[in-house]
Each structure stands twice: as structure tokens, then as C-alpha cells.
Protein backbone atom coordinates (compact mmCIF):
# COMPACT_ATOMS: atom_id res chain seq x y z
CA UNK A 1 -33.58 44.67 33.28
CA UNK A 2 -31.12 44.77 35.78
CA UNK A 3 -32.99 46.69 37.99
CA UNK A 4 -35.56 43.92 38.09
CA UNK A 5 -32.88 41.22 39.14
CA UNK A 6 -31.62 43.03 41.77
CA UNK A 7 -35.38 43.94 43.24
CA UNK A 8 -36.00 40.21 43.30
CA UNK A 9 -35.67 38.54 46.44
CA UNK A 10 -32.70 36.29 46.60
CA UNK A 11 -34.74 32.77 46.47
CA UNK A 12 -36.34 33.71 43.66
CA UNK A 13 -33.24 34.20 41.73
CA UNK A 14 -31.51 31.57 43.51
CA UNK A 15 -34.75 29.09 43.60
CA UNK A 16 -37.17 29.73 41.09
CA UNK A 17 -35.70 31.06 38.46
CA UNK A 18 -33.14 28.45 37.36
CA UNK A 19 -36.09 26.03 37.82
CA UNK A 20 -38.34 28.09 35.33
CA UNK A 21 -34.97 27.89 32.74
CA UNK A 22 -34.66 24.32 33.32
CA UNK A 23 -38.22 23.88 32.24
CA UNK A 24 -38.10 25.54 29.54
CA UNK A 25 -34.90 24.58 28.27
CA UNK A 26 -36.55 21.08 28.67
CA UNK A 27 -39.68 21.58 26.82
CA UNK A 28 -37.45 23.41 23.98
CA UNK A 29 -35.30 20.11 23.84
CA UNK A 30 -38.20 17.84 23.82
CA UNK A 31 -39.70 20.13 21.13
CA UNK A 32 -36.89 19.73 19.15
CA UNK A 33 -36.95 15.48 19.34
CA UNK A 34 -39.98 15.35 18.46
CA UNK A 35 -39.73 17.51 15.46
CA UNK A 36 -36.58 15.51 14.46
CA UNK A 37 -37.95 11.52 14.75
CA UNK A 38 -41.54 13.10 13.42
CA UNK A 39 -39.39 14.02 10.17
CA UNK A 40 -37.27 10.56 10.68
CA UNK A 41 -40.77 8.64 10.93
CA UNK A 42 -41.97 10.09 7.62
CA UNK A 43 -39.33 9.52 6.47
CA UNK A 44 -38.91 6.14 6.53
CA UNK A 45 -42.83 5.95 5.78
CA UNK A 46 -41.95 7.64 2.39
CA UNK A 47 -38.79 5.01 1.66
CA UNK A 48 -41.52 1.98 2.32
CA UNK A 49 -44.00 3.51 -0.09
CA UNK A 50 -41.46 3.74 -2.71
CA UNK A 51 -40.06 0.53 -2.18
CA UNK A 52 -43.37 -1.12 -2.56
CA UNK A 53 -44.32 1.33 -5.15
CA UNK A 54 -40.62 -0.02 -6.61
CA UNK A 55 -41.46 -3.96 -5.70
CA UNK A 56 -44.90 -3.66 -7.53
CA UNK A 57 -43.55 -2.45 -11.28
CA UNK A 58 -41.11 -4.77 -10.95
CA UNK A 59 -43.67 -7.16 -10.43
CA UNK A 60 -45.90 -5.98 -13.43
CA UNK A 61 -43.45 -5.67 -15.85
CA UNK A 62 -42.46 -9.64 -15.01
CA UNK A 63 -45.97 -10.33 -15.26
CA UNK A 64 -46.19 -8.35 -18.56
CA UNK A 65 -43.51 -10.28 -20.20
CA UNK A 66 -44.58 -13.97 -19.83
């Protein structure tokens, strides 16, 4: 491997390369947001469904009762 970086020309590892790391390090990081508010989002999908879920047997057994 470090045969390789030294047969590079020097704009290429000066240049190009840390531009191909920041991409990638970008589209890792956006990777990673997205997988965490995706998981957030259903989350807080699943806490309205059991709230309603909660709001309508509360509702029934009211309902029930008189």
C-alpha cells in the first residue's frame, strides 16, 4: 500500500484524494442521520398510535359504563 502512495503523483494525493475522503465521510454522515430521525420518525409514529389506541379504550370503557 505504500508503494501505491508514493507512485501517485503529488496532486492526486494532495488534490483528489482528500476530496474523495471528504465525500465519503459525508455520505457516511448523512447515512447515519437519516438512519437516526428514520428511527426517531417511527418512533414517534408508534407513541401516536398508542396514544390514540390509549384515548379510544378510555373512551369505550366511559361509554360502557353510562
Amino acid at each position: 500500500m505504500s508503494e501505491l502512495w508514493k507512485a501517485l503523483p503529488g496532486w492526486v494525493r494532495n488534490i483528489v484524494v482528500p476530496i474523495a475522503v471528504i465525500i465519503i465521510a459525508w455520505w457516511v454522515l448523512s447515512a447515519l442521520v437519516g438512519i437516526v430521525f428514520g428511527l426517531l420518525g417511527m418512533i414517534i409514529k408508534l407513541l401516536v398510535v398508542v396514544a390514540l389506541g390509549a384515548v379510544v379504550v378510555i373512551l369505550v370503557k366511559k361509554a360502557s359504563k353510562s
